[in-house]
PDB file of N, CA and C in Angstrom:
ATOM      1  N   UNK A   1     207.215 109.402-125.967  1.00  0.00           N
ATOM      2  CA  UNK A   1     207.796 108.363-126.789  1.00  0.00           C
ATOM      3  C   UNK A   1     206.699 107.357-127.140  1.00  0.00           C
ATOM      4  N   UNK A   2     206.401 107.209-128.317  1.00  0.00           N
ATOM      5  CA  UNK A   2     205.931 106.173-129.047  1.00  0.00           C
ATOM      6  C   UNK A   2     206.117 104.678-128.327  1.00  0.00           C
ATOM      7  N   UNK A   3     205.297 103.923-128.485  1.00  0.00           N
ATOM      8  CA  UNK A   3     205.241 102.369-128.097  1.00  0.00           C
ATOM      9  C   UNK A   3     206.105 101.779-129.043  1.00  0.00           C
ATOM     10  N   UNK A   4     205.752 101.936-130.201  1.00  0.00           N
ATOM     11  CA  UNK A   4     207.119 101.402-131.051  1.00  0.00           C
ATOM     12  C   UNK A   4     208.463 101.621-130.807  1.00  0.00           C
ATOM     13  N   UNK A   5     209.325 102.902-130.195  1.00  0.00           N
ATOM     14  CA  UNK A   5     210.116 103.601-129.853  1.00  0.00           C
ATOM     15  C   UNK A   5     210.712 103.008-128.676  1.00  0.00           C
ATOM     16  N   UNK A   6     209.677 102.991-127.016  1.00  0.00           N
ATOM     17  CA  UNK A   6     209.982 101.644-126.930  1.00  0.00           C
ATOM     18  C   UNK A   6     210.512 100.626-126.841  1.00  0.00           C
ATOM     19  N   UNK A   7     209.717  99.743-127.938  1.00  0.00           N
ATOM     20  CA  UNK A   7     209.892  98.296-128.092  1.00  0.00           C
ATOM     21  C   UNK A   7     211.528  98.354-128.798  1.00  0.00           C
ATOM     22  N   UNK A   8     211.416  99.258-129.802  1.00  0.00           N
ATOM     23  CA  UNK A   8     212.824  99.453-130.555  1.00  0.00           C
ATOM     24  C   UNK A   8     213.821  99.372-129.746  1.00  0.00           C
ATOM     25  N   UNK A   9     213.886 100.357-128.587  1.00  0.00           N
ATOM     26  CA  UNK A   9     214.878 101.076-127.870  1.00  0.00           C
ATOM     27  C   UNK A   9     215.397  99.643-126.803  1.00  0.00           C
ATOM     28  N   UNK A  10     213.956  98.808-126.421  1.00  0.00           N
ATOM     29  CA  UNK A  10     214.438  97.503-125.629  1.00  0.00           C
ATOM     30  C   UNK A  10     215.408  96.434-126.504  1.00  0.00           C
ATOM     31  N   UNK A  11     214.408  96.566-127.532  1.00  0.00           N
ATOM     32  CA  UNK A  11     215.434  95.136-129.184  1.00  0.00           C
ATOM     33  C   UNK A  11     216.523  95.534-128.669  1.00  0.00           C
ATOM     34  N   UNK A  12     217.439  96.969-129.049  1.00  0.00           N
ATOM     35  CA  UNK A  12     218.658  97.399-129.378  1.00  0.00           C
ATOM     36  C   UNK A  12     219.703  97.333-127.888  1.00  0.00           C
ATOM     37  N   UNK A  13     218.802  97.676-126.510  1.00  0.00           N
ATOM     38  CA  UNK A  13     219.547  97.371-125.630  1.00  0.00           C
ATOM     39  C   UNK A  13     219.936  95.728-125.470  1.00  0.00           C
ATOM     40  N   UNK A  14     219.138  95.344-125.713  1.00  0.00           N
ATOM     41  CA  UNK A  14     218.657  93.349-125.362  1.00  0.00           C
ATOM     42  C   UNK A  14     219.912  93.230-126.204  1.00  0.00           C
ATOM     43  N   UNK A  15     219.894  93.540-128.000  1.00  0.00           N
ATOM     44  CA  UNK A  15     221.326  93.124-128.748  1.00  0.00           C
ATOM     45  C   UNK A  15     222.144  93.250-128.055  1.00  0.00           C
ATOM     46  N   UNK A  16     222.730  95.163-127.752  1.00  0.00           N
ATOM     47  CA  UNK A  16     223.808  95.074-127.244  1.00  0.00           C
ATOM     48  C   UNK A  16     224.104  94.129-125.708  1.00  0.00           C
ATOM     49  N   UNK A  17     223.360  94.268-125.145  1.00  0.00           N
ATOM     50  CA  UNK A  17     223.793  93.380-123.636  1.00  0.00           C
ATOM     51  C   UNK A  17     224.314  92.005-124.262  1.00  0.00           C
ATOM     52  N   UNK A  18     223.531  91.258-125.032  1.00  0.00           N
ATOM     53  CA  UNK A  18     223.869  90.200-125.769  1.00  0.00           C
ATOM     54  C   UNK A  18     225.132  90.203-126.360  1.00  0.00           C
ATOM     55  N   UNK A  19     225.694  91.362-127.287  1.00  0.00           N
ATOM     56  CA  UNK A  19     226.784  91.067-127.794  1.00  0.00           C
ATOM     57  C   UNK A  19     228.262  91.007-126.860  1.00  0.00           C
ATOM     58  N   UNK A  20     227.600  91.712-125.369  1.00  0.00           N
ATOM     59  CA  UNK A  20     228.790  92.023-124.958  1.00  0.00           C
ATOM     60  C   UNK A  20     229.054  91.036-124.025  1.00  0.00           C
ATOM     61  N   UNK A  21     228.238  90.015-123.941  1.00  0.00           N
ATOM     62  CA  UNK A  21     227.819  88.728-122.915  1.00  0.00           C
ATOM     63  C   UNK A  21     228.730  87.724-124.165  1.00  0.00           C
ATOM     64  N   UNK A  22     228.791  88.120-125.157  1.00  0.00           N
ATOM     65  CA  UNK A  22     229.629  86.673-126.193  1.00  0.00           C
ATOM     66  C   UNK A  22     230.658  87.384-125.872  1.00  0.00           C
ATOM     67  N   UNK A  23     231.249  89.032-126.052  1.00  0.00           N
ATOM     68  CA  UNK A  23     232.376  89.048-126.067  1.00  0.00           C
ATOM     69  C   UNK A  23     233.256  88.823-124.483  1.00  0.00           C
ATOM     70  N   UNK A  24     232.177  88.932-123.675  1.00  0.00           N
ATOM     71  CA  UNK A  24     233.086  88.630-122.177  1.00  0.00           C
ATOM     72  C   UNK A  24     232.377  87.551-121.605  1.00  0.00           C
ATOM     73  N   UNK A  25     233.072  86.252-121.868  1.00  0.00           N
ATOM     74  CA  UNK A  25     232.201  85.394-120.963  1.00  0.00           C
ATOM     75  C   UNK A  25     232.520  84.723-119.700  1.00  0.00           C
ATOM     76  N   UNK A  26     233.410  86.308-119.038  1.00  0.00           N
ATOM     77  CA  UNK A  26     232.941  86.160-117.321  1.00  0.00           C
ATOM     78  C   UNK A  26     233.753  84.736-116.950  1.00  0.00           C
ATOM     79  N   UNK A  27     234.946  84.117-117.830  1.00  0.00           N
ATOM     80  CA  UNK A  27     235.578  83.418-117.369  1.00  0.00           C
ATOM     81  C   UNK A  27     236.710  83.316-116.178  1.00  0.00           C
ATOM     82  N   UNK A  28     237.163  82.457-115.788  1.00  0.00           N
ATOM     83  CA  UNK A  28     238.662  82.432-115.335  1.00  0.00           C
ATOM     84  C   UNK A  28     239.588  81.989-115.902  1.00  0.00           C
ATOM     85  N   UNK A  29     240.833  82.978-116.733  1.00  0.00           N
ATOM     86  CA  UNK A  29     241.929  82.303-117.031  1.00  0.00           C
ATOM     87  C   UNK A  29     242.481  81.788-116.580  1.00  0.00           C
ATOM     88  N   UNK A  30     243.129  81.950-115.656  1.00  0.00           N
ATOM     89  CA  UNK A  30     243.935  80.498-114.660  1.00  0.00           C
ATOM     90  C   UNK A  30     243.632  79.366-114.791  1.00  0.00           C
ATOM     91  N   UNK A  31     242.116  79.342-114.191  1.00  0.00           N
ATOM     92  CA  UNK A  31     241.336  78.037-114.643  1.00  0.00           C
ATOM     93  C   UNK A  31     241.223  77.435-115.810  1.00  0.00           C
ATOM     94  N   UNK A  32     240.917  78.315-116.618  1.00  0.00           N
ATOM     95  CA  UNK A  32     240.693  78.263-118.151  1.00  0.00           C
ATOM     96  C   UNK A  32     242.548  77.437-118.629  1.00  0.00           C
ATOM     97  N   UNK A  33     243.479  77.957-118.673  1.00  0.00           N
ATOM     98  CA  UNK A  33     244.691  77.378-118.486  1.00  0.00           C
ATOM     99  C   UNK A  33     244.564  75.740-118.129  1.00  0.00           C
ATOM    100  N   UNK A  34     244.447  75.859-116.562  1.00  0.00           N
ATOM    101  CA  UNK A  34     244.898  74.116-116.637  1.00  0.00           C
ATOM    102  C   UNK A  34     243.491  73.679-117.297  1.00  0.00           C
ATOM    103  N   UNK A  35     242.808  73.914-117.129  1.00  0.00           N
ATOM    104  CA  UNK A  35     241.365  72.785-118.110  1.00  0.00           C
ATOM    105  C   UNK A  35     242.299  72.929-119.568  1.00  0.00           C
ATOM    106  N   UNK A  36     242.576  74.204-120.147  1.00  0.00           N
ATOM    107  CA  UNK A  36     243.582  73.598-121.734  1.00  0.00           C
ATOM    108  C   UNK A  36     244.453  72.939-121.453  1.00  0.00           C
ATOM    109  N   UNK A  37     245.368  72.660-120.630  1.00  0.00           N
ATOM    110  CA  UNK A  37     246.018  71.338-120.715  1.00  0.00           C
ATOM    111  C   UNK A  37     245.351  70.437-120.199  1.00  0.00           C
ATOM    112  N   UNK A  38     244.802  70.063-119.077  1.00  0.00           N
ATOM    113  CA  UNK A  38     243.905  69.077-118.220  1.00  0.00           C
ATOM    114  C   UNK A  38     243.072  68.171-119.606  1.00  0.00           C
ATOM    115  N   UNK A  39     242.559  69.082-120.406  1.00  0.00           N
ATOM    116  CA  UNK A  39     241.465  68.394-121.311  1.00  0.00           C
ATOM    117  C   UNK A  39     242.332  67.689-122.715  1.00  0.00           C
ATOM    118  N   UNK A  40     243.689  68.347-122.547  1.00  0.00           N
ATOM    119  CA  UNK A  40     244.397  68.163-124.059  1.00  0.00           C
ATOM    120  C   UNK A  40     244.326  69.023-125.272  1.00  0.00           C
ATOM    121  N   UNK A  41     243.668  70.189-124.865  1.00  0.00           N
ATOM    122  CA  UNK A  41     243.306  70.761-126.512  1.00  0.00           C
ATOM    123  C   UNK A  41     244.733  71.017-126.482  1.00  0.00           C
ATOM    124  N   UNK A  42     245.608  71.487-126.192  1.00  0.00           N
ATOM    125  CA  UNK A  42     247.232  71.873-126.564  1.00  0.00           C
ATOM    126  C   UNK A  42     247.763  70.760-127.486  1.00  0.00           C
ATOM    127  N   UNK A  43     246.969  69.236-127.014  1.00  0.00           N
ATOM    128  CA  UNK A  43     247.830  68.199-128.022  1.00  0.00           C
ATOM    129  C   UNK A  43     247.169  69.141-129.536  1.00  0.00           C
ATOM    130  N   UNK A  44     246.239  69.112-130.124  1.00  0.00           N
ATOM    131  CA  UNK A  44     246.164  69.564-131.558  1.00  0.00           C
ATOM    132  C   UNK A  44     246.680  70.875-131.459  1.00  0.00           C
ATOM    133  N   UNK A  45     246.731  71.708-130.659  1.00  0.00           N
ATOM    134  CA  UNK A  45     246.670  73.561-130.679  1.00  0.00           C
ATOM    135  C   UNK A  45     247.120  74.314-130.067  1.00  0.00           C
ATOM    136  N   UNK A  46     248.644  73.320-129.631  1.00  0.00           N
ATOM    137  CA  UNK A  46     249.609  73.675-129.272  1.00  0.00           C
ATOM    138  C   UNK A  46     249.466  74.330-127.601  1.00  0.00           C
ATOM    139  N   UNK A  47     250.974  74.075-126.799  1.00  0.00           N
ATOM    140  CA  UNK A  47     250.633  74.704-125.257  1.00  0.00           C
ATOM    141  C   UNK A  47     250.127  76.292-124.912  1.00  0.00           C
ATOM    142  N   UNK A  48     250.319  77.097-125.689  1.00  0.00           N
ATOM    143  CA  UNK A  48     249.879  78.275-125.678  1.00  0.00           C
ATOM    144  C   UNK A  48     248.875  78.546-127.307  1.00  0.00           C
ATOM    145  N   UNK A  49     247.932  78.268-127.794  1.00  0.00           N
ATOM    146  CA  UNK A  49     247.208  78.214-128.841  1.00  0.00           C
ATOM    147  C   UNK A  49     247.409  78.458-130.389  1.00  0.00           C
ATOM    148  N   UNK A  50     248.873  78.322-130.607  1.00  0.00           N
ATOM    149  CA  UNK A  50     249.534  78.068-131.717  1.00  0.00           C
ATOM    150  C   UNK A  50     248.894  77.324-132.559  1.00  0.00           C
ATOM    151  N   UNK A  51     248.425  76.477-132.770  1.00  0.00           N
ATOM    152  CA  UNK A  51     247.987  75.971-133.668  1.00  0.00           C
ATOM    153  C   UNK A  51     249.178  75.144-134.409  1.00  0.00           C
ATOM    154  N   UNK A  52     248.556  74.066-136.025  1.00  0.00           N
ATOM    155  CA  UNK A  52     249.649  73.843-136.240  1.00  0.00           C
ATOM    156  C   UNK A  52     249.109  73.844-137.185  1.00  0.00           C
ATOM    157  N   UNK A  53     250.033  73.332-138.909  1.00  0.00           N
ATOM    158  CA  UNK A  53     249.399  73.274-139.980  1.00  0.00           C
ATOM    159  C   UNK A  53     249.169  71.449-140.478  1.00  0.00           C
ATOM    160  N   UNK A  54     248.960  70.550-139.040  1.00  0.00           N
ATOM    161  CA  UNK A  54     248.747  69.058-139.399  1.00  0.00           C
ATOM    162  C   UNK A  54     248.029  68.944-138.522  1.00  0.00           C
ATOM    163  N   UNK A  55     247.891  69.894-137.199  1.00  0.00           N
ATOM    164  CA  UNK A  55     246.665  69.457-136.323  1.00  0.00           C
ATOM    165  C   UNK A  55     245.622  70.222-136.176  1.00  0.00           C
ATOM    166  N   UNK A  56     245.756  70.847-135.428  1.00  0.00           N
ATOM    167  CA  UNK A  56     244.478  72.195-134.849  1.00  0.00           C
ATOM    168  C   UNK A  56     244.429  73.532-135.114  1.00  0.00           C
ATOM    169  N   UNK A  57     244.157  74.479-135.843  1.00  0.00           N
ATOM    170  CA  UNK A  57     244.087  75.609-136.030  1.00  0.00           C
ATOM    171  C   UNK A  57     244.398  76.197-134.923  1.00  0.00           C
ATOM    172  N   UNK A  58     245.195  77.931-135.334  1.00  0.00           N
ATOM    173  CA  UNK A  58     245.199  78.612-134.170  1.00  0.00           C
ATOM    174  C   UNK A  58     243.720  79.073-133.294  1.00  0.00           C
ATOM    175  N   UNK A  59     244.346  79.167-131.978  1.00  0.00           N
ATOM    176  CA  UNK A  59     243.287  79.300-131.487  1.00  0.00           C
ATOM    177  C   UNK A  59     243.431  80.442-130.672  1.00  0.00           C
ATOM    178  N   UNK A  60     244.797  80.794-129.946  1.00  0.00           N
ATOM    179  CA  UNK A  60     245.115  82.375-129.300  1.00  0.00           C
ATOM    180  C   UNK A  60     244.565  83.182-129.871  1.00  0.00           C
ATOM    181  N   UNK A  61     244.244  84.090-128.672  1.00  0.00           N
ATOM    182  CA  UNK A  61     243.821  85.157-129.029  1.00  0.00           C
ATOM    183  C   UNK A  61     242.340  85.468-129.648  1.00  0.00           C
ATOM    184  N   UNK A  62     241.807  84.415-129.422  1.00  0.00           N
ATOM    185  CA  UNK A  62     240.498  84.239-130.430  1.00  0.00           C
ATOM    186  C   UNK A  62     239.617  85.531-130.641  1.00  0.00           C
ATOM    187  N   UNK A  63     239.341  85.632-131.946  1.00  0.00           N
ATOM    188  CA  UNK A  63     238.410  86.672-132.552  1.00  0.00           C
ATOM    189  C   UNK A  63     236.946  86.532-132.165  1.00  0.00           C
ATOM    190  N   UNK A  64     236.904  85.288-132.317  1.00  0.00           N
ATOM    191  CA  UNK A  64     235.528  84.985-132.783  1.00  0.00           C
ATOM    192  C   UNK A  64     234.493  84.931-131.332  1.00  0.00           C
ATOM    193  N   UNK A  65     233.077  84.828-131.625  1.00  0.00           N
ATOM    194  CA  UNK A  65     232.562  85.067-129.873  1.00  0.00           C
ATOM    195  C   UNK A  65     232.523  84.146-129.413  1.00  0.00           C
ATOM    196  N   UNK A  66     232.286  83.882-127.926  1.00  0.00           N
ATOM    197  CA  UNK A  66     232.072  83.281-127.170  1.00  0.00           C
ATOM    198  C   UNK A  66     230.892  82.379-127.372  1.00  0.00           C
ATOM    199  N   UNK A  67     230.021  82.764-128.119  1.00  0.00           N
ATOM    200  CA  UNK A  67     228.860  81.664-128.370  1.00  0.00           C
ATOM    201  C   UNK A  67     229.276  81.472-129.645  1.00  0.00           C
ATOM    202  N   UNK A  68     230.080  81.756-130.847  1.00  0.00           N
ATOM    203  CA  UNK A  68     230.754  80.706-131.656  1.00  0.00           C
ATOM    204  C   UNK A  68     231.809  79.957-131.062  1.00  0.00           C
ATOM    205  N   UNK A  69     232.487  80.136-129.998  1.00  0.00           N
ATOM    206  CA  UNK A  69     233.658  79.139-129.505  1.00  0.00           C
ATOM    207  C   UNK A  69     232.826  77.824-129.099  1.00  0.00           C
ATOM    208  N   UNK A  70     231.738  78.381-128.018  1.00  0.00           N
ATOM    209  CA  UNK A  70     231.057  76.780-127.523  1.00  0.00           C
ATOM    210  C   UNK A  70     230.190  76.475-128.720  1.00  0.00           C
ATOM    211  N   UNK A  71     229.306  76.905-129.431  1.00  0.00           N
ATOM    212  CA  UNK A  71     228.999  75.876-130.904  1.00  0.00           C
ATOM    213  C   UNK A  71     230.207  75.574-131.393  1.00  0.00           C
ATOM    214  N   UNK A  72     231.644  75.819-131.828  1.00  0.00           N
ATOM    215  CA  UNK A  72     232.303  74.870-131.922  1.00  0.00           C
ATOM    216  C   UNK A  72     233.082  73.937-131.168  1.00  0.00           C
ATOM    217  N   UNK A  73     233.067  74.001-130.082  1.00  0.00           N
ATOM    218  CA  UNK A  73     233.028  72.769-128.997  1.00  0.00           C
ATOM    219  C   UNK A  73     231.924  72.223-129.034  1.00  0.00           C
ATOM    220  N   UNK A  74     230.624  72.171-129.201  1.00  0.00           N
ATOM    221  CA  UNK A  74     229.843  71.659-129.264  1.00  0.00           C
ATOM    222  C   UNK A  74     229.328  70.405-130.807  1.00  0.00           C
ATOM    223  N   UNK A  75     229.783  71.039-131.598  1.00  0.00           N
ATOM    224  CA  UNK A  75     229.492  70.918-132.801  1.00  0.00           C
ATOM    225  C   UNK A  75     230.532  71.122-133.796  1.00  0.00           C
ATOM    226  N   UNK A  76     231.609  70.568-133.732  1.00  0.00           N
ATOM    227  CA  UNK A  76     233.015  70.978-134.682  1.00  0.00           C
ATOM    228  C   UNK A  76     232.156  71.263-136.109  1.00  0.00           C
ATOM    229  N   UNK A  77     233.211  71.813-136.296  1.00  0.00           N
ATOM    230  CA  UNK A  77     233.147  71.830-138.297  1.00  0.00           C
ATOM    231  C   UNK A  77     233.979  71.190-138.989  1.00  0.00           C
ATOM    232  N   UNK A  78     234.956  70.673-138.218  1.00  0.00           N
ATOM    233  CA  UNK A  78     236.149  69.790-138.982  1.00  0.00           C
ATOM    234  C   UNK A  78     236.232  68.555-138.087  1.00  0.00           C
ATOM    235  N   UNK A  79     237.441  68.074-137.877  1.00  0.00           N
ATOM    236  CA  UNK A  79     237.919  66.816-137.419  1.00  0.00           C
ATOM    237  C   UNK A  79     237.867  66.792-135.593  1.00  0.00           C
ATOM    238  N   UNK A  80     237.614  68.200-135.253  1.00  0.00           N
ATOM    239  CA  UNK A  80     237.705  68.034-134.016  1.00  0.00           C
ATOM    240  C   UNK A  80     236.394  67.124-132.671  1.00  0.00           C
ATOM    241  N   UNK A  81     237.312  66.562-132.044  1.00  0.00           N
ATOM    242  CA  UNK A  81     235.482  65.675-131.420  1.00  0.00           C
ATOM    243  C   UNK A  81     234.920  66.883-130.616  1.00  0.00           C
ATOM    244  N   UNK A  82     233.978  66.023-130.741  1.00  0.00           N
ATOM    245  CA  UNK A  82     232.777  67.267-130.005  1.00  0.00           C
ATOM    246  C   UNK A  82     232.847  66.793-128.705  1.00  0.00           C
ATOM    247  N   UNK A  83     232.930  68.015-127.801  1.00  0.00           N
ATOM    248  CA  UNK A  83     232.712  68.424-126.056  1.00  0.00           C
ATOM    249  C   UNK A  83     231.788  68.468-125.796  1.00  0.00           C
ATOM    250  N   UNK A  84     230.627  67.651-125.564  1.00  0.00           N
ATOM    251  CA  UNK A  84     229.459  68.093-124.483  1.00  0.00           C
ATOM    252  C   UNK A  84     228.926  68.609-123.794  1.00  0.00           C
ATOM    253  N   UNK A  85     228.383  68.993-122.995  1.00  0.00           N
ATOM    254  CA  UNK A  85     228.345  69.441-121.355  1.00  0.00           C
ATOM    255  C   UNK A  85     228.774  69.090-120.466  1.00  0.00           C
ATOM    256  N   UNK A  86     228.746  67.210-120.658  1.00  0.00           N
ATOM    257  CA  UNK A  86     229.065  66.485-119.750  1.00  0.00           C
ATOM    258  C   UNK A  86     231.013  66.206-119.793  1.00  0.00           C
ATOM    259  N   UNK A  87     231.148  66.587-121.132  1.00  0.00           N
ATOM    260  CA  UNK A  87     232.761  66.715-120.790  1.00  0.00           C
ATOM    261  C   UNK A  87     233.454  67.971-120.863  1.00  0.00           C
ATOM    262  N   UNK A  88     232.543  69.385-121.132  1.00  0.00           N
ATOM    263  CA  UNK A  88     233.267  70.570-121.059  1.00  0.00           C
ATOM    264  C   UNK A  88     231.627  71.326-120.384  1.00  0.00           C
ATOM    265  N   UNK A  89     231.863  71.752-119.122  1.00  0.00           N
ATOM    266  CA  UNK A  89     230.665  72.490-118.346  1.00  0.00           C
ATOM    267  C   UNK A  89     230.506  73.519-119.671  1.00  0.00           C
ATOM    268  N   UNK A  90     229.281  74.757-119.653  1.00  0.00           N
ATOM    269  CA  UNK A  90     229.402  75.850-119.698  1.00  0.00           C
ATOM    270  C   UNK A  90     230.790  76.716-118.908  1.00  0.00           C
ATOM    271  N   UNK A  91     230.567  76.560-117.771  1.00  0.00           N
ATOM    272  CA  UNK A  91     231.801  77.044-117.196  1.00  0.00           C
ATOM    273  C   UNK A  91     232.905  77.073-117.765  1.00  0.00           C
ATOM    274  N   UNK A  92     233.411  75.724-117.735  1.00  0.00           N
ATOM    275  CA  UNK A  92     234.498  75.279-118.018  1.00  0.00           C
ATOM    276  C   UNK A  92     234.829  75.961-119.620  1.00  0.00           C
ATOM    277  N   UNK A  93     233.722  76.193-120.514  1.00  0.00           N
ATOM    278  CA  UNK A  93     234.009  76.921-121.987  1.00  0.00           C
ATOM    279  C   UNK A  93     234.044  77.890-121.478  1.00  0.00           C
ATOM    280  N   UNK A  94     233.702  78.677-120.898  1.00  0.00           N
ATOM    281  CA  UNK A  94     233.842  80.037-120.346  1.00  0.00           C
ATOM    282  C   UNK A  94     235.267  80.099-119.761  1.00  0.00           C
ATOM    283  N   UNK A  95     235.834  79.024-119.133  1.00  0.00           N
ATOM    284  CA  UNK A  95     237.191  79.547-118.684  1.00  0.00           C
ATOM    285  C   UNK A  95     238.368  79.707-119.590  1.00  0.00           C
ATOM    286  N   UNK A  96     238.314  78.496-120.629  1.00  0.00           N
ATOM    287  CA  UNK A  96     239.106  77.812-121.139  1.00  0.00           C
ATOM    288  C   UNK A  96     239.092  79.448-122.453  1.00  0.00           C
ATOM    289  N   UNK A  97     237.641  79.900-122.757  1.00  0.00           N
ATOM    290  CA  UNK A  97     237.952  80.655-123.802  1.00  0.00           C
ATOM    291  C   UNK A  97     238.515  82.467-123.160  1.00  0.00           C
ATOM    292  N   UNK A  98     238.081  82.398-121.622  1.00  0.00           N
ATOM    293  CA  UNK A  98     238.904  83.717-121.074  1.00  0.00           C
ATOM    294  C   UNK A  98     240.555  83.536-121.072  1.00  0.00           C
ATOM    295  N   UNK A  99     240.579  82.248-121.175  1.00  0.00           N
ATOM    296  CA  UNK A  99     242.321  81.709-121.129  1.00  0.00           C
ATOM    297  C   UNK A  99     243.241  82.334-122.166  1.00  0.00           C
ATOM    298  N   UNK A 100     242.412  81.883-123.431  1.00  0.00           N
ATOM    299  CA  UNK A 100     242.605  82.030-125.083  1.00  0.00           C
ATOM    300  C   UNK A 100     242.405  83.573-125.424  1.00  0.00           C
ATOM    301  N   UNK A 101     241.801  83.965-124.524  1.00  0.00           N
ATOM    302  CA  UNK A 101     241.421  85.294-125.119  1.00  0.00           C
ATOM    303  C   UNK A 101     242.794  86.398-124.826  1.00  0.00           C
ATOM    304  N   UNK A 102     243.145  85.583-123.815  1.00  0.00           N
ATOM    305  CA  UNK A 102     244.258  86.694-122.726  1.00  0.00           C
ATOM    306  C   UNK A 102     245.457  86.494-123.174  1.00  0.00           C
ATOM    307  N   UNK A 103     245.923  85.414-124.137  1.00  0.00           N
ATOM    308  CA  UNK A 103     247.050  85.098-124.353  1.00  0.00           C
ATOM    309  C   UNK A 103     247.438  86.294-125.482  1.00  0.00           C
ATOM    310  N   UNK A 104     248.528  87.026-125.378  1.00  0.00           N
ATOM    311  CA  UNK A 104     248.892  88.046-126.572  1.00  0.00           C
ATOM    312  C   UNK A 104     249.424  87.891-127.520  1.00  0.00           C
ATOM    313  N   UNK A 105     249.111  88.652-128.294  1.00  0.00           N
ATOM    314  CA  UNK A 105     249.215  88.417-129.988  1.00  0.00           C
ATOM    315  C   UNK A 105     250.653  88.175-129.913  1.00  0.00           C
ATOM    316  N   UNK A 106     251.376  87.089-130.604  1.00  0.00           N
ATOM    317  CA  UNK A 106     253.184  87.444-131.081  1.00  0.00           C
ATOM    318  C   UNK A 106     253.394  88.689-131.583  1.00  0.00           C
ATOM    319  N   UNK A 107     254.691  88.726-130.771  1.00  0.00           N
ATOM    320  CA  UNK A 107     255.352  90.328-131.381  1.00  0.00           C
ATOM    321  C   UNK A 107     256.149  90.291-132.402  1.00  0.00           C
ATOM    322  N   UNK A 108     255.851  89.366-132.848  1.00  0.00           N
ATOM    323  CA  UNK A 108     256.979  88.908-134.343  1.00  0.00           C
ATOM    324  C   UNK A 108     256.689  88.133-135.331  1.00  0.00           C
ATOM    325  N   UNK A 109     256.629  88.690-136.275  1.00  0.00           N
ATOM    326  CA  UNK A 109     256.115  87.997-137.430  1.00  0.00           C
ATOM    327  C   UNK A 109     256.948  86.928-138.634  1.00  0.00           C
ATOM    328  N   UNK A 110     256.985  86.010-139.254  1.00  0.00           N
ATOM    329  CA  UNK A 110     257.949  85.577-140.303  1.00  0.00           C
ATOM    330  C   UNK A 110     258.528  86.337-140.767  1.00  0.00           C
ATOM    331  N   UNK A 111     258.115  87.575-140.703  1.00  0.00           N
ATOM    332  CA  UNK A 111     259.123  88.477-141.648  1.00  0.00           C
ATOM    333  C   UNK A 111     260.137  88.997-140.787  1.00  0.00           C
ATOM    334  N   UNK A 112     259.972  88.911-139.276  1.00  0.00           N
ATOM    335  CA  UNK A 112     260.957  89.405-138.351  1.00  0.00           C
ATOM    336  C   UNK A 112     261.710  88.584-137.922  1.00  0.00           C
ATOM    337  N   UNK A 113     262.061  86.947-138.502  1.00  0.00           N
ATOM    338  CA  UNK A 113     262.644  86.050-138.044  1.00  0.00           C
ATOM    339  C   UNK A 113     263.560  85.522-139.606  1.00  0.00           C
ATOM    340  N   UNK A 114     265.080  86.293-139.078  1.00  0.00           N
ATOM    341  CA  UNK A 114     266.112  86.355-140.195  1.00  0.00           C
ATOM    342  C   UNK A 114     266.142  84.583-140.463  1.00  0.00           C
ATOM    343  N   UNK A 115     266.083  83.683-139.884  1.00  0.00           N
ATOM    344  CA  UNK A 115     265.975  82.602-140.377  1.00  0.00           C
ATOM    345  C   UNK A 115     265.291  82.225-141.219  1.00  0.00           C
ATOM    346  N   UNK A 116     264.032  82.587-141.083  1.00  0.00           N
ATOM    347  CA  UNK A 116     262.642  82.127-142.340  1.00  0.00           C
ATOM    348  C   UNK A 116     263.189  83.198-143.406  1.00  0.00           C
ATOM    349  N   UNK A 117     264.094  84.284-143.629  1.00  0.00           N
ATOM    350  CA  UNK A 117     263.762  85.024-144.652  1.00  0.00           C
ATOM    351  C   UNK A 117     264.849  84.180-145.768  1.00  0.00           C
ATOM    352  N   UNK A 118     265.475  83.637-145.385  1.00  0.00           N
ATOM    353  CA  UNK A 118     267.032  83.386-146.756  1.00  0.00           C
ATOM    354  C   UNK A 118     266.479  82.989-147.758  1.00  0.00           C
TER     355      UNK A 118
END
């Protein structure tokens, strides 16, 4: 094997270990739980991560990675204040987003709720 081959073969492991370090970040939900209420994010984003359409976007179930969740605790993009270190550990983003992650998708959609349809 080539030296380039290699260096390649390290890049591509280094990515993947990386990607799979955003998608699991080795939290505790439990924990992760009371720090979402303890800290308040439920006041904008509801007790289980509902979201609303006057406060906080949904947040269950989150798609997005783990190192976009803490840049946006770190660094909102909208109205939300920014979390620190000193007021949300690493840890503590790590728990709070294993929390969010675990919560399951609704099994029911507007279209399955005869009330919203009339």
């Amino acid at each position: 094997m080539s030296s380039f081959s290699l260096v390649a073969a390290a890049l591509l492991l280094a990515g993947v270990s990386a990607a799979a370090r955003a998608q699991d970040s080795g939290g505790d939900e439990s924990r992760g739980k009371q720090l979402y209420v303890d800290d308040g994010c439920y006041e904008c984003h509801g007790y289980v991560g509902q979201g609303s359409s006057v406060a906080g976007p949904r947040v269950a179930t989150l798609s997005m990675s783990f190192d976009n969740f803490t840049r946006q605790l770190r660094r909102p993009a909208n109205e939300m204040p920014p979390y620190g270190e000193t007021a949300l550990t690493d840890q503590d983003a790590a728990d709070i987003y294993a929390y969010l992650r675990s919560i399951p998708a609704p099994k029911e959609t507007a279209k399955d709720i005869p009330l919203l349809n009339r």
